[in-house]
Structure formats: structure tokens, C-alpha cells
C-alpha atoms as a PDB file:
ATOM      1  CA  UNK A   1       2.376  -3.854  -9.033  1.00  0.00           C
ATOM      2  CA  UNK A   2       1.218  -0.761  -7.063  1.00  0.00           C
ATOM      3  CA  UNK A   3      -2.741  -1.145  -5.940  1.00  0.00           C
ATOM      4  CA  UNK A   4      -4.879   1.179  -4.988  1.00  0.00           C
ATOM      5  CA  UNK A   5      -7.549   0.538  -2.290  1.00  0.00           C
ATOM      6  CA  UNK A   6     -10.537   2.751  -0.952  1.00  0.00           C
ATOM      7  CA  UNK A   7     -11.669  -0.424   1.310  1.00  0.00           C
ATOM      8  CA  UNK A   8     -10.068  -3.295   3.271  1.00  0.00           C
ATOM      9  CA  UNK A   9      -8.555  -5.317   1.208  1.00  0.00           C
ATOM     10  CA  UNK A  10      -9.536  -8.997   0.505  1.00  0.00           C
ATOM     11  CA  UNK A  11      -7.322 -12.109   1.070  1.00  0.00           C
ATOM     12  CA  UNK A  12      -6.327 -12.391  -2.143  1.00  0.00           C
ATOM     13  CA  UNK A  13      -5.474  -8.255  -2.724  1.00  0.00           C
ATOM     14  CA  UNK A  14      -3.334  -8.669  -0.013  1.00  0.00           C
ATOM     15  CA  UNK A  15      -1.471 -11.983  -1.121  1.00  0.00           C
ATOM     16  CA  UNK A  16      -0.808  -9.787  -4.488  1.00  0.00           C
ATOM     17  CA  UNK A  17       0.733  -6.970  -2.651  1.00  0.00           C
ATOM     18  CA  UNK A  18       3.178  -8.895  -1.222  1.00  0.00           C
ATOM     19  CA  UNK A  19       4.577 -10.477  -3.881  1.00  0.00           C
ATOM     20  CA  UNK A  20       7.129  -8.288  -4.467  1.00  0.00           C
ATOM     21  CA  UNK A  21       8.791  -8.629  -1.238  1.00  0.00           C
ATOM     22  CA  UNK A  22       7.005 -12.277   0.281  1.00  0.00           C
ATOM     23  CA  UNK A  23       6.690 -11.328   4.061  1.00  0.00           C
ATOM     24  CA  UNK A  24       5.659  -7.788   4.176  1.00  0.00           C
ATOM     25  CA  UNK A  25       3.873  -5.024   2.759  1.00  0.00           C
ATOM     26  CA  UNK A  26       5.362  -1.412   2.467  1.00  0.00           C
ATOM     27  CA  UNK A  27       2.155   0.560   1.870  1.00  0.00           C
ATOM     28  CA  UNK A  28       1.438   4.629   1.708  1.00  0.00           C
ATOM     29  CA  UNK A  29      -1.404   6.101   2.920  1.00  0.00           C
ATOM     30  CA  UNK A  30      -3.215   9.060   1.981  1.00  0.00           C
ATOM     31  CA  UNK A  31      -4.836   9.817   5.401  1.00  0.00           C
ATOM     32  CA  UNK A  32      -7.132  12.347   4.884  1.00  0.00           C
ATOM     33  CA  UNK A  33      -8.261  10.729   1.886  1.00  0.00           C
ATOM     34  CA  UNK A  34      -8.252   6.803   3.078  1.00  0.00           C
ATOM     35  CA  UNK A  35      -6.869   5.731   0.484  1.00  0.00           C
ATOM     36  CA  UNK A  36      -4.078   2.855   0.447  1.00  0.00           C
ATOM     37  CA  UNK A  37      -1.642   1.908  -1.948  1.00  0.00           C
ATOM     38  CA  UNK A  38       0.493  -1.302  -1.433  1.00  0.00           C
ATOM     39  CA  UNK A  39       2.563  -3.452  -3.296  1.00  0.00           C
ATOM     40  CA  UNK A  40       5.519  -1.166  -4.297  1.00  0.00           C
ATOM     41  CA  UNK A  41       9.146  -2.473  -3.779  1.00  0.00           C
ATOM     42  CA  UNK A  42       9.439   0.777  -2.135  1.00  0.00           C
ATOM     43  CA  UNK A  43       7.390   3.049  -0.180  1.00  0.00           C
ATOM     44  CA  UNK A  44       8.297   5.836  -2.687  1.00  0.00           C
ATOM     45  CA  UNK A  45       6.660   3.405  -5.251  1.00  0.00           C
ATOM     46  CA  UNK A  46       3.108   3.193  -3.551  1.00  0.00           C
ATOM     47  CA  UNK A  47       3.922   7.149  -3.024  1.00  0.00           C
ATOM     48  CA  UNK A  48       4.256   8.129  -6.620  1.00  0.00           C
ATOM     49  CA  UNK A  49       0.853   5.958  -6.886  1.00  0.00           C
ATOM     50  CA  UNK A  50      -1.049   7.901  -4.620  1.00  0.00           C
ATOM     51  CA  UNK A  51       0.239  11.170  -5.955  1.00  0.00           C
ATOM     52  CA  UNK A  52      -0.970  10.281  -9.476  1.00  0.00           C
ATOM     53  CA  UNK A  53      -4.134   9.336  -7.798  1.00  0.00           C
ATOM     54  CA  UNK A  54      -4.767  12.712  -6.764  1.00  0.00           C
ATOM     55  CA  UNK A  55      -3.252  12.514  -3.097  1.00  0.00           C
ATOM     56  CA  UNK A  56      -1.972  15.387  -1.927  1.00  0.00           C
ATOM     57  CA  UNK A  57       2.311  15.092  -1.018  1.00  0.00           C
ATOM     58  CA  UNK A  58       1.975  16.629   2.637  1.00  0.00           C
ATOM     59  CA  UNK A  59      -1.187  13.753   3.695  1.00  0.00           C
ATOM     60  CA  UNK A  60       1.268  10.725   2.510  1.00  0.00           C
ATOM     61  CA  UNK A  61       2.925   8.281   5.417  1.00  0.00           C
ATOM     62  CA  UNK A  62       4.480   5.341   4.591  1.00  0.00           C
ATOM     63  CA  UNK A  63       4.730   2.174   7.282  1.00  0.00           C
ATOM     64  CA  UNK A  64       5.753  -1.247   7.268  1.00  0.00           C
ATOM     65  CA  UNK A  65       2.875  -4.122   7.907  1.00  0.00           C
ATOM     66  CA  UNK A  66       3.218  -8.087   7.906  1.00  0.00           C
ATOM     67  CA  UNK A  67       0.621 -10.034   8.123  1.00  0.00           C
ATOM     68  CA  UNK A  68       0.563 -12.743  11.073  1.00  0.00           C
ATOM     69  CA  UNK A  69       2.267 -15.986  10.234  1.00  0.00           C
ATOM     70  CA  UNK A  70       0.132 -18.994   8.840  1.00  0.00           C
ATOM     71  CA  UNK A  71      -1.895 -16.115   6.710  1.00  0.00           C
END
């Protein structure tokens, strides 16, 4: 399940997001916007997201990010 976030996220956002994959997150991030979108098997997956959203393709990055251990 791709999310969408404008804010930080909240404990429990984050636990959601990475469900699909357990230890890590492979979000997309509209920068200019600051938008977010996590939980995507694949960063393409949180891409498509974004785009839909309204992002533009050229202000998209993907990364990696896992949260410290004992979360």
C-alpha cells in the first residue's frame, strides 16, 4: 500500500509502510513539493504515486531508509 504524506509520519504510518518489505522503507520524494510516498515494493511504486498526486517526474528521488533497530 503506497501512502502519501505531507508531514512526518507517526509510529504507526511508518510500521504500515514497511510491511511490504519488514526492515526498510523504499520511499520517493517529491522535493520541491515535500511530499513523501512510502510503502511501495518498489521505488517505481511510490513513484507512480506521487506522479498521480500531481508531482512533477523531473522533482522525484527515490532512497532507501531503515529505521534503527528495537523501533
Amino acid at each position: 500500500m503506497n501512502r502519501i504524506l505531507r508531514a512526518p509520519a507517526s509510529p504507526e504510518q511508518i510500521e504500515e509502510t514497511l510491511q511490504p518489505l519488514l526492515a526498510h522503507i523504499k520511499p520517493a520524494v517529491a522535493v520541491e513539493g515535500g511530499v513523501l510516498a512510502g510503502g511501495g515494493v518498489m521505488h517505481a511504486d511510490c513513484e507512480s504515486a506521487l506522479l498521480e498526486d500531481g508531482s512533477a517526474q523531473d522533482d522525484i528521488w527515490g532512497a532507501d531508509w531503515a529505521p534503527p533497530a528495537g523501533r
